[in-house]
PDB file of N, CA and C in Angstrom:
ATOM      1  N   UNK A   1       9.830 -16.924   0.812  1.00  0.00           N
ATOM      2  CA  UNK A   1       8.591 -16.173   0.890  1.00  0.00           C
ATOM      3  C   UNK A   1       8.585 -15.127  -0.232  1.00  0.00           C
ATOM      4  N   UNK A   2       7.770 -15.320  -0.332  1.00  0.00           N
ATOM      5  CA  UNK A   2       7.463 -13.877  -1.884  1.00  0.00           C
ATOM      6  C   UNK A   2       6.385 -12.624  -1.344  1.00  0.00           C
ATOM      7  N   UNK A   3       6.604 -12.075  -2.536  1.00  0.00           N
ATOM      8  CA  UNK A   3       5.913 -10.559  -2.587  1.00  0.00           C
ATOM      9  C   UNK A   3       4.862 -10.569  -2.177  1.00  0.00           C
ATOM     10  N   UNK A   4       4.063  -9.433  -2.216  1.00  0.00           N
ATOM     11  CA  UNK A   4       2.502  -9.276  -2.360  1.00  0.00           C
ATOM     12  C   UNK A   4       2.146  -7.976  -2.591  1.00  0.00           C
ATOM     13  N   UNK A   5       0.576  -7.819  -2.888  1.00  0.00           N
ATOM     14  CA  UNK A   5       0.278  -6.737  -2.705  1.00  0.00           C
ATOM     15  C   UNK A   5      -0.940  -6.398  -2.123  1.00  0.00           C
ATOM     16  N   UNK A   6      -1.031  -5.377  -1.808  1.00  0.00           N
ATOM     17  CA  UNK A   6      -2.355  -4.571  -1.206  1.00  0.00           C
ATOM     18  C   UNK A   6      -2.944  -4.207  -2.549  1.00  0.00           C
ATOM     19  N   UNK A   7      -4.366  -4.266  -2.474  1.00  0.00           N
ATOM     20  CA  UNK A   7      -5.761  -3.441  -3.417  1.00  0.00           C
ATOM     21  C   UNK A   7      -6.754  -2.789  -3.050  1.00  0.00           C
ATOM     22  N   UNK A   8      -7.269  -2.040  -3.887  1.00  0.00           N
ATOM     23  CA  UNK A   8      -8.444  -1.873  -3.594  1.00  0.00           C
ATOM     24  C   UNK A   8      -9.619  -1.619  -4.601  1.00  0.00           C
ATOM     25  N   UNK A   9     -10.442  -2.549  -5.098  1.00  0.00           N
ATOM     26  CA  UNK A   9     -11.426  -2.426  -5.770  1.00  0.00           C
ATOM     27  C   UNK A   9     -12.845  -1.502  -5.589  1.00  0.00           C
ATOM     28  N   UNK A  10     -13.401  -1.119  -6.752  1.00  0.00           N
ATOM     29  CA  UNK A  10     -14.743  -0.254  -6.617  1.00  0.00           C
ATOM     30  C   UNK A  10     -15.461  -0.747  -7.729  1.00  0.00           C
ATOM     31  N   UNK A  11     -16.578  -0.148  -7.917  1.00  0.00           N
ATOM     32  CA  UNK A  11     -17.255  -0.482  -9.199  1.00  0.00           C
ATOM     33  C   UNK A  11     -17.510   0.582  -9.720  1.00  0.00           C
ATOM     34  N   UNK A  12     -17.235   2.291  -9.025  1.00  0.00           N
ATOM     35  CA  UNK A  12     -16.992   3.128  -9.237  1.00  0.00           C
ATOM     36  C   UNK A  12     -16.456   4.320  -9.051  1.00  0.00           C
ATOM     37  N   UNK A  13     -16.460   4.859  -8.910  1.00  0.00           N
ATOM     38  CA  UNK A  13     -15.955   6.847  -8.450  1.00  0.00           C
ATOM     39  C   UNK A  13     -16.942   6.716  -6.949  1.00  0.00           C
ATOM     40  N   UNK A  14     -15.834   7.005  -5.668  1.00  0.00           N
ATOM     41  CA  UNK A  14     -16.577   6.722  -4.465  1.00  0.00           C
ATOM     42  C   UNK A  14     -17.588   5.964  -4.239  1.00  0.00           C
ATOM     43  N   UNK A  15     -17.865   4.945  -5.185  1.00  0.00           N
ATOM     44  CA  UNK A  15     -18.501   3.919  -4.519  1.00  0.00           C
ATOM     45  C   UNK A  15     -18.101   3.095  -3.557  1.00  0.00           C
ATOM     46  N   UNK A  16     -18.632   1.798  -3.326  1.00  0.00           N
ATOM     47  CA  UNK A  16     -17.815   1.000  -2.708  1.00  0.00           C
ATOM     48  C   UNK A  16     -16.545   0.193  -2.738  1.00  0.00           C
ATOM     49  N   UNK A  17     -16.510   0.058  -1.759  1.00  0.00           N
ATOM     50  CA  UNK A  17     -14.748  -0.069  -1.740  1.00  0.00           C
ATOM     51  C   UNK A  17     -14.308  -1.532  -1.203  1.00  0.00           C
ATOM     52  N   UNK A  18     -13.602  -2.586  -1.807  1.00  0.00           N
ATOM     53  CA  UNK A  18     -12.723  -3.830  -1.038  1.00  0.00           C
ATOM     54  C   UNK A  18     -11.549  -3.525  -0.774  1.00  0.00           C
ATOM     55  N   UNK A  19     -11.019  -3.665   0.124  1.00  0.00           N
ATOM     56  CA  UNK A  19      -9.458  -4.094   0.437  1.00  0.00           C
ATOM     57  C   UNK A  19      -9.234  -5.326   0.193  1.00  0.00           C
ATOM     58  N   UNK A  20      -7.942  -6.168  -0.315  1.00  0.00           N
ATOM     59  CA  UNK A  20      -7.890  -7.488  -0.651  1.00  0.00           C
ATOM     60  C   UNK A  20      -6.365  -7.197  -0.045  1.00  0.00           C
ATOM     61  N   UNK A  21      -5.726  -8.782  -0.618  1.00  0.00           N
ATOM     62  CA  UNK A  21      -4.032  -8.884  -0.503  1.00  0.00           C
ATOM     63  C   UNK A  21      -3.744  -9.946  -1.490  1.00  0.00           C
ATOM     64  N   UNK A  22      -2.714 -10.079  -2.385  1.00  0.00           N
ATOM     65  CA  UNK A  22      -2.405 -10.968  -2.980  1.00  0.00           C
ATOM     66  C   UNK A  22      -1.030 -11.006  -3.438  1.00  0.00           C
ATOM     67  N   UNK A  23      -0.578 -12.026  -3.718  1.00  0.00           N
ATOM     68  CA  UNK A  23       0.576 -11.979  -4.728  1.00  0.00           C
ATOM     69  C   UNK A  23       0.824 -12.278  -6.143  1.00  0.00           C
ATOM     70  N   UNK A  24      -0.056 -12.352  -6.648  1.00  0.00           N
ATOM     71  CA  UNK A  24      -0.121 -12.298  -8.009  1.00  0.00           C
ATOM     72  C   UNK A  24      -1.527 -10.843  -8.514  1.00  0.00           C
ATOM     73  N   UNK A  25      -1.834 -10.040  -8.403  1.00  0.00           N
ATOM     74  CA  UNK A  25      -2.405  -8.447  -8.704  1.00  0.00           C
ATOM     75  C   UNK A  25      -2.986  -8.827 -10.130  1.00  0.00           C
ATOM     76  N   UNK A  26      -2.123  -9.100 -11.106  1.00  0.00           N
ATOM     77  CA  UNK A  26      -3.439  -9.346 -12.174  1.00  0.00           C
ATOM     78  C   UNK A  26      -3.915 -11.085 -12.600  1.00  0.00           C
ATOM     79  N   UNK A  27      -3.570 -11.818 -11.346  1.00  0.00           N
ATOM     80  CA  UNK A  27      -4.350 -12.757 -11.653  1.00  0.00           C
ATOM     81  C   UNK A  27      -5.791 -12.665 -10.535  1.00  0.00           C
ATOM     82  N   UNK A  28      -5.724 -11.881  -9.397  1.00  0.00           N
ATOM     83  CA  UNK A  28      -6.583 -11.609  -8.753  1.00  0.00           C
ATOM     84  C   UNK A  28      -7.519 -10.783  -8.818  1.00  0.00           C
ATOM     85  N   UNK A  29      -6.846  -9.639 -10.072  1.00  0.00           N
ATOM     86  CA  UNK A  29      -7.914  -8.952 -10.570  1.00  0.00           C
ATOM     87  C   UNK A  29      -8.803  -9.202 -11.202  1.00  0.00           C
ATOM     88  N   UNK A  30      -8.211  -9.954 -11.802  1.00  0.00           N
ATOM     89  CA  UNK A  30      -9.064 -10.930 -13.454  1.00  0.00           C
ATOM     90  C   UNK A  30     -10.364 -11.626 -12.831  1.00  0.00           C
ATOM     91  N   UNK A  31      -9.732 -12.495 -11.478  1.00  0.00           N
ATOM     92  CA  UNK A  31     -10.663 -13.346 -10.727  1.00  0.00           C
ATOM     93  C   UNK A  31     -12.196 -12.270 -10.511  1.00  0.00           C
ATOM     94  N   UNK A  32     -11.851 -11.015  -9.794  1.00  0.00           N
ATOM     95  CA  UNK A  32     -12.298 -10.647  -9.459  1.00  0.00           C
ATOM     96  C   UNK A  32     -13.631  -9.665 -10.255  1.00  0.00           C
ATOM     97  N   UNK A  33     -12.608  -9.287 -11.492  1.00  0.00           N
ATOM     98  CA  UNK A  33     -13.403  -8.979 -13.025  1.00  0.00           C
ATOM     99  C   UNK A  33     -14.267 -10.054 -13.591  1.00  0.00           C
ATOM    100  N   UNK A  34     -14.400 -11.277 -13.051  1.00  0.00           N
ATOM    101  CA  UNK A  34     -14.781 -12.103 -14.427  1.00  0.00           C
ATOM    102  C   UNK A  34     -15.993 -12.720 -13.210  1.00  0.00           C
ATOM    103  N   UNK A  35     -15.711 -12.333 -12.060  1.00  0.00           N
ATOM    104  CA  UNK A  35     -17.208 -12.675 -11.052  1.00  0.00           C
ATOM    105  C   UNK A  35     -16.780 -13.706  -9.606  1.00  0.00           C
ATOM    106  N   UNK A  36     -15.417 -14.590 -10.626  1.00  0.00           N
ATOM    107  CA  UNK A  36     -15.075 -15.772  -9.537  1.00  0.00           C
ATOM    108  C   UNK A  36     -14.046 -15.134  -8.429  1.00  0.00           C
ATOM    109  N   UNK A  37     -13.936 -13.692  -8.086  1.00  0.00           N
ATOM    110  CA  UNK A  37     -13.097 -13.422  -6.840  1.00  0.00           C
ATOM    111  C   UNK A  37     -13.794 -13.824  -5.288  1.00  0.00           C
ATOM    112  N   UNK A  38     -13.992 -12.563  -4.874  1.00  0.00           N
ATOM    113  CA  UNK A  38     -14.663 -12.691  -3.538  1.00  0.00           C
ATOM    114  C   UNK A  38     -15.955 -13.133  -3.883  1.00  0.00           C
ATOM    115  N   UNK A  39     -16.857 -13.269  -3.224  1.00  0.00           N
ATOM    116  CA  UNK A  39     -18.341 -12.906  -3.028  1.00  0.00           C
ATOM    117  C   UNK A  39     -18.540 -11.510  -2.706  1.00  0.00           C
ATOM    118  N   UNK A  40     -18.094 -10.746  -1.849  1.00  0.00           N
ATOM    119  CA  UNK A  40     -18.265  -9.553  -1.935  1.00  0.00           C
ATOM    120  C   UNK A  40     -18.195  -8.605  -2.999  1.00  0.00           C
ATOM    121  N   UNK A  41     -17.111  -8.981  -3.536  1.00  0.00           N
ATOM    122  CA  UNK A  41     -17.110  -8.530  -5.001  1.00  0.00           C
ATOM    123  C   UNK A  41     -17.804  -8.270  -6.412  1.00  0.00           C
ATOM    124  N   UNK A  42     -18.472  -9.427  -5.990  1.00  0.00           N
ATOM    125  CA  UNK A  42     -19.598 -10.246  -6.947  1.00  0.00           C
ATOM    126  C   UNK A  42     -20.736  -9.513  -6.104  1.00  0.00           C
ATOM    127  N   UNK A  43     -20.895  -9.441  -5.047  1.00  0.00           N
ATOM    128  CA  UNK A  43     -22.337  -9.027  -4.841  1.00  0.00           C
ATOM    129  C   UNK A  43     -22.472  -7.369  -5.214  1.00  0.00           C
ATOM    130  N   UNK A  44     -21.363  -6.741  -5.118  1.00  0.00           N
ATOM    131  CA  UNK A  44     -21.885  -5.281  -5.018  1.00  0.00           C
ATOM    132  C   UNK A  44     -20.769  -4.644  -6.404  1.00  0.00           C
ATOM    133  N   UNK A  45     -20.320  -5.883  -7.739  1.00  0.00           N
ATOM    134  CA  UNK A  45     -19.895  -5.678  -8.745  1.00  0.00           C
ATOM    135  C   UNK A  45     -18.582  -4.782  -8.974  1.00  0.00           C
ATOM    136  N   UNK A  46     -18.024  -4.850  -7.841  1.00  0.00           N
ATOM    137  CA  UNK A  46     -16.154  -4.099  -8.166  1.00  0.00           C
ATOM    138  C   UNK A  46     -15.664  -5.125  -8.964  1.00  0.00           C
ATOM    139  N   UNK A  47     -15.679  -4.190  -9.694  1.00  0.00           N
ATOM    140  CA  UNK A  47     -14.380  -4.716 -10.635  1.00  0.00           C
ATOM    141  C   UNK A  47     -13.531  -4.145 -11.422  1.00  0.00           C
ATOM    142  N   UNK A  48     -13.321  -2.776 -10.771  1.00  0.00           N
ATOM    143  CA  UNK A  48     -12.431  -1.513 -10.945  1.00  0.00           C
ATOM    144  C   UNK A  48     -11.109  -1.548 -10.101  1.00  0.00           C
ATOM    145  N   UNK A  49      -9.881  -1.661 -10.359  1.00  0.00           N
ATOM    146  CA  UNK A  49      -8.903  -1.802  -9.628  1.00  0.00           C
ATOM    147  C   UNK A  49      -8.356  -0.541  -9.763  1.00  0.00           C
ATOM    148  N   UNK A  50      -8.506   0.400  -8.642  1.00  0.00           N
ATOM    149  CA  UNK A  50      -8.239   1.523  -8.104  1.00  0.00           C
ATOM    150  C   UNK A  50      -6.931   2.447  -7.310  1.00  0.00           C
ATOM    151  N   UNK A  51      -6.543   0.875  -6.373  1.00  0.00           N
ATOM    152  CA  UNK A  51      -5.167   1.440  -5.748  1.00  0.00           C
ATOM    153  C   UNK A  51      -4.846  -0.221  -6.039  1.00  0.00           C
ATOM    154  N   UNK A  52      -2.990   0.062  -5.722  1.00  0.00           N
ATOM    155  CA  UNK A  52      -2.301  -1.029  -5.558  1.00  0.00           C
ATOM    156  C   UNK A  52      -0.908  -0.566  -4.994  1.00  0.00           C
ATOM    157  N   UNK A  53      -0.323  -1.405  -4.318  1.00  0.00           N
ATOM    158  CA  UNK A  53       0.554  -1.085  -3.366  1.00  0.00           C
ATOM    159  C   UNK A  53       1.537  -1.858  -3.476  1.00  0.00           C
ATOM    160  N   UNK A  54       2.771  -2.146  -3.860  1.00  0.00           N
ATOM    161  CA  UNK A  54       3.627  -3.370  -3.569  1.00  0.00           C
ATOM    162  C   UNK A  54       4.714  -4.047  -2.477  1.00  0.00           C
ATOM    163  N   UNK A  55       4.439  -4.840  -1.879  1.00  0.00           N
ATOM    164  CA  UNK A  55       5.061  -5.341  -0.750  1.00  0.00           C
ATOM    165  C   UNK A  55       6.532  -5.805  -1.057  1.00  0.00           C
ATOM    166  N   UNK A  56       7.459  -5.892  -0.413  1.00  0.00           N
ATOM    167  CA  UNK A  56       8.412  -6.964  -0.634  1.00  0.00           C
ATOM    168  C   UNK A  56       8.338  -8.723  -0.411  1.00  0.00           C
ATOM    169  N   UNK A  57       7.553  -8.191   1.104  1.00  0.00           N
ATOM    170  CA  UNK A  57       7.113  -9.674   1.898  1.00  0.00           C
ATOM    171  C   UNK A  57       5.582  -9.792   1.953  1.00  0.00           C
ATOM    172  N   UNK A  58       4.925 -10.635   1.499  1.00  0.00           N
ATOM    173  CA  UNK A  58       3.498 -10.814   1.353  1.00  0.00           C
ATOM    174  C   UNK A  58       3.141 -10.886   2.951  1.00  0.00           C
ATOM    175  N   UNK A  59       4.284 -11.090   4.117  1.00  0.00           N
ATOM    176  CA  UNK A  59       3.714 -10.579   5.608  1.00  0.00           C
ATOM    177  C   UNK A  59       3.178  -9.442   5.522  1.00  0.00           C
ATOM    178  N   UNK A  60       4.398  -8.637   5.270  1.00  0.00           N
ATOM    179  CA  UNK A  60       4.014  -7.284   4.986  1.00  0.00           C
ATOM    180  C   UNK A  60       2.683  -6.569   4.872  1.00  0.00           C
ATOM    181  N   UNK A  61       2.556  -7.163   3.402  1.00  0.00           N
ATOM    182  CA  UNK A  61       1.631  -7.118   3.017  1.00  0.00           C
ATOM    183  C   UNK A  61      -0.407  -7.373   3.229  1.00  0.00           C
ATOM    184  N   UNK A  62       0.379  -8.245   4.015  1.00  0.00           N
ATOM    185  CA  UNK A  62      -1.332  -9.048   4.852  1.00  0.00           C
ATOM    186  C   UNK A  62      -1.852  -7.724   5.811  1.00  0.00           C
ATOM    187  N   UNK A  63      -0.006  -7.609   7.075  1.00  0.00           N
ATOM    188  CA  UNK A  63      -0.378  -6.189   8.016  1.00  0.00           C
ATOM    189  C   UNK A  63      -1.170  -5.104   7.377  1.00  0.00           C
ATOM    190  N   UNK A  64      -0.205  -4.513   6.399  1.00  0.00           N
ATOM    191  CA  UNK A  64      -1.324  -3.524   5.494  1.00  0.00           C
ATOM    192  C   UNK A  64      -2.648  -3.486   5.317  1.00  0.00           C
ATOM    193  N   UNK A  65      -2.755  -4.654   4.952  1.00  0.00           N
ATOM    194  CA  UNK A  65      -4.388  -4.972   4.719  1.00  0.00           C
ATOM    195  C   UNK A  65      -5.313  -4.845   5.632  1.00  0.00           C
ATOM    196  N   UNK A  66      -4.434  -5.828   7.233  1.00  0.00           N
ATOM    197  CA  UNK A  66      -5.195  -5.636   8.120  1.00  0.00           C
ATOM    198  C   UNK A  66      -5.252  -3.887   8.670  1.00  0.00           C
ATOM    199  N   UNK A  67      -4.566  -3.284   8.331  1.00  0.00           N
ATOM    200  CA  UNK A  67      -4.256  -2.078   9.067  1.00  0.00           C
ATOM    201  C   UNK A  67      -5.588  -0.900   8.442  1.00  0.00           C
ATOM    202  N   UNK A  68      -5.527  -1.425   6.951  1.00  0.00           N
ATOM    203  CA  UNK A  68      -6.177  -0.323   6.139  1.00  0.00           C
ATOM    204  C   UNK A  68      -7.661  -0.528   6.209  1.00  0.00           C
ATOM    205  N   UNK A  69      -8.050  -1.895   6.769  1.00  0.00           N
ATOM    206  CA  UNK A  69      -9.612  -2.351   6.284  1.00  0.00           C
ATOM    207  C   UNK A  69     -10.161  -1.665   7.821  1.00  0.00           C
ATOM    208  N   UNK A  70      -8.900  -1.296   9.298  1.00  0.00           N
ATOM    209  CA  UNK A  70      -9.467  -0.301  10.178  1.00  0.00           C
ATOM    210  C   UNK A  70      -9.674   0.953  10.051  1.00  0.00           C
ATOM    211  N   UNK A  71      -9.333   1.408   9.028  1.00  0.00           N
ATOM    212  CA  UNK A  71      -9.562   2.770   8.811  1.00  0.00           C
ATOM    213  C   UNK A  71     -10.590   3.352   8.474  1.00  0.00           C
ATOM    214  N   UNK A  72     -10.693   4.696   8.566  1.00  0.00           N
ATOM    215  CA  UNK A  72     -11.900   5.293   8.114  1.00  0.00           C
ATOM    216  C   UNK A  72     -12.033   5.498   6.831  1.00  0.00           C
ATOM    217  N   UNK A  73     -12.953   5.653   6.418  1.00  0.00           N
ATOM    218  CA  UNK A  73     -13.411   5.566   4.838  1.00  0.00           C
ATOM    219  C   UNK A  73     -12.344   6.636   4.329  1.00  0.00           C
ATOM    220  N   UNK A  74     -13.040   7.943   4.932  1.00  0.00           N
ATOM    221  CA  UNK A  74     -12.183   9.187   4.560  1.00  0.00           C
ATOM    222  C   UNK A  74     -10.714   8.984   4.301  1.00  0.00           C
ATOM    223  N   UNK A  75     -10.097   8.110   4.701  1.00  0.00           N
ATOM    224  CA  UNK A  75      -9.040   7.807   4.699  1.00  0.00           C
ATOM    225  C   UNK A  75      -8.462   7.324   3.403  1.00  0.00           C
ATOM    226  N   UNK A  76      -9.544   6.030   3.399  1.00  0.00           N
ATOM    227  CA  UNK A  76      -9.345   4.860   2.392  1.00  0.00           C
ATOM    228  C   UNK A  76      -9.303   6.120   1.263  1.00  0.00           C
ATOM    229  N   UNK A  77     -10.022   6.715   0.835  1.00  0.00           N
ATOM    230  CA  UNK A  77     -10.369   7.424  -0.150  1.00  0.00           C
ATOM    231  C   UNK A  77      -9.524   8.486  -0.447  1.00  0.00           C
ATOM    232  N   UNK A  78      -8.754   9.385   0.635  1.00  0.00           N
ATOM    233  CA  UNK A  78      -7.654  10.294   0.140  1.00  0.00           C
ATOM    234  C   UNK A  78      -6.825   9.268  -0.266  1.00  0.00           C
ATOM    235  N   UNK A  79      -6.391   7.628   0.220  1.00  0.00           N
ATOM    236  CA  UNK A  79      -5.172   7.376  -0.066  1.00  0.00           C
ATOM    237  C   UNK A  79      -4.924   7.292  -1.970  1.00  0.00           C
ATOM    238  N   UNK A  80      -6.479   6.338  -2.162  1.00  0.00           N
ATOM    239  CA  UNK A  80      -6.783   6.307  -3.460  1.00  0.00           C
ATOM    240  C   UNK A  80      -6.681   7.760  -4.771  1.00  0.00           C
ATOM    241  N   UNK A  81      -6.878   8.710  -3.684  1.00  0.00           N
ATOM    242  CA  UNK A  81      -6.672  10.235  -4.944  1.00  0.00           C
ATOM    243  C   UNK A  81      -5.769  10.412  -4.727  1.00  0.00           C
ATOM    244  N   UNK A  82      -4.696  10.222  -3.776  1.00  0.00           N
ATOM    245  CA  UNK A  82      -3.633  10.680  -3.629  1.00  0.00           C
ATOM    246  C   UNK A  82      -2.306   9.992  -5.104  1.00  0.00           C
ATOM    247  N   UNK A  83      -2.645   8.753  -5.503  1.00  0.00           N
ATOM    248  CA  UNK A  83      -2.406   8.205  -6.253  1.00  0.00           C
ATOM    249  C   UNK A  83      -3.052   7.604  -8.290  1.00  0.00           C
ATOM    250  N   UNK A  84      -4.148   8.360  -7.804  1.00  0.00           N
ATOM    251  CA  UNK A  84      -5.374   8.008  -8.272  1.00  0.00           C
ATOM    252  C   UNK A  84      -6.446   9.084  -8.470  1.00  0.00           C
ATOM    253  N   UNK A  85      -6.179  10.117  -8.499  1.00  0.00           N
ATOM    254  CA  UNK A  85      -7.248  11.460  -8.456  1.00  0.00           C
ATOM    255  C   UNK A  85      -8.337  11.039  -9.418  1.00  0.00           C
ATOM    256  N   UNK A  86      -7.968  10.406 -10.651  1.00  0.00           N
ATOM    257  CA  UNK A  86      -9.432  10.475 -11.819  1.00  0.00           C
ATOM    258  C   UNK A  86     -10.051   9.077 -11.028  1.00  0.00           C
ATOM    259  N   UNK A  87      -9.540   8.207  -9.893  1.00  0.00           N
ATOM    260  CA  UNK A  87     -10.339   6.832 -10.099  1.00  0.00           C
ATOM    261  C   UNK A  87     -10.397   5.837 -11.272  1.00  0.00           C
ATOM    262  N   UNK A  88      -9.452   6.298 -12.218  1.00  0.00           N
ATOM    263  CA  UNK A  88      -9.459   5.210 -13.550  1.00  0.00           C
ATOM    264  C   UNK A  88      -9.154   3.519 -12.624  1.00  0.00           C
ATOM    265  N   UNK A  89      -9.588   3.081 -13.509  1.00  0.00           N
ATOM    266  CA  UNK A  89      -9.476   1.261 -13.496  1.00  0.00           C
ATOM    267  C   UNK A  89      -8.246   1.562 -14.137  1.00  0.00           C
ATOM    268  N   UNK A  90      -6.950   0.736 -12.724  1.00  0.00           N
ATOM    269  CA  UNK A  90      -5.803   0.206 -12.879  1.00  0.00           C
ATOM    270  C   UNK A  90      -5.279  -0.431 -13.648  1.00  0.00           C
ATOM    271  N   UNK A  91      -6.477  -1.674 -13.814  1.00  0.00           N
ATOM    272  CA  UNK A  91      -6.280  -2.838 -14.699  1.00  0.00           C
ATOM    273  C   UNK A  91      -5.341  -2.982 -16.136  1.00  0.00           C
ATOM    274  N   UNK A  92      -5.773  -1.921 -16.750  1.00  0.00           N
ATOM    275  CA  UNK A  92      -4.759  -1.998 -17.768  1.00  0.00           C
ATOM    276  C   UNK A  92      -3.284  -1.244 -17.964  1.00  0.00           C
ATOM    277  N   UNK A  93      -2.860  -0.754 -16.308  1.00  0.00           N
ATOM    278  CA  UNK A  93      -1.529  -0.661 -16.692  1.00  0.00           C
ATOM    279  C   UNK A  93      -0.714  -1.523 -15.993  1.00  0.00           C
ATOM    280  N   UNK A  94      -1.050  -3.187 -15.742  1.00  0.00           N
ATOM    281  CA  UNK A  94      -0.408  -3.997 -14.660  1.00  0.00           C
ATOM    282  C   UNK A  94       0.130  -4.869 -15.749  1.00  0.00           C
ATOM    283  N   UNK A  95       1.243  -5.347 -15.606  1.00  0.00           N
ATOM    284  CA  UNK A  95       1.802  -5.886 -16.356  1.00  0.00           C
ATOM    285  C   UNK A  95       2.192  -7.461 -16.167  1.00  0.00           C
ATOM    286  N   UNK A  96       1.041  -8.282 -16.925  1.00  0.00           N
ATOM    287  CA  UNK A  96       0.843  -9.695 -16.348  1.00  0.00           C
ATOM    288  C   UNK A  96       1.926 -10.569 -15.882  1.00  0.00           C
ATOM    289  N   UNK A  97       2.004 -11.212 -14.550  1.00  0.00           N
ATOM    290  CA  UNK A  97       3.471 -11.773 -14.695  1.00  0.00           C
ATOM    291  C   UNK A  97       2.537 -13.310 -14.851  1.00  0.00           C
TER     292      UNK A  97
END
């Protein structure tokens, strides 16, 4: 079993927000940048990668997901400044595997 990770996309500064899970982070970003990720994605144009989290076990990793998409916004959003204060797009410091 392999890695994974937790995300979370926007299209901007407190806009809207996805939670995802994957194990490959910049091939899912890309998906998600170029239109062919979610549909959700595509409909409301995230394609700002904001937070990222790394799992050991992509189980792990799924729980997270499920855990974080119950939370309250307020939440979602300190976790993101907490790591993330300007909201820059992630994207270019992930290092393609």
């Amino acid at each position: 079993m392999t890695g994974g990770w937790v995300y979370i996309m926007t299209n901007r500064a407190y806009g809207v927000l996805y939670i995802g899970v994957t194990s490959s982070l910049p091939h899912r970003t890309m998906q998600h940048r170029d239109g062919t990720g979610s549909d959700f994605c595509r409909r409301y144009g995230l394609d700002q990668l904001v937070y990222a989290e790394r799992h050991a076990a992509i189980i792990d990793a799924i729980a997270r997901e499920k855990a974080m998409k119950a939370w309250k916004r307020e939440w979602k959003v300190r976790l993101i400044e907490e790591i993330n204060p300007q909201w820059a797009d992630l994207f270019d410091t992930l290092h393609m595997e």
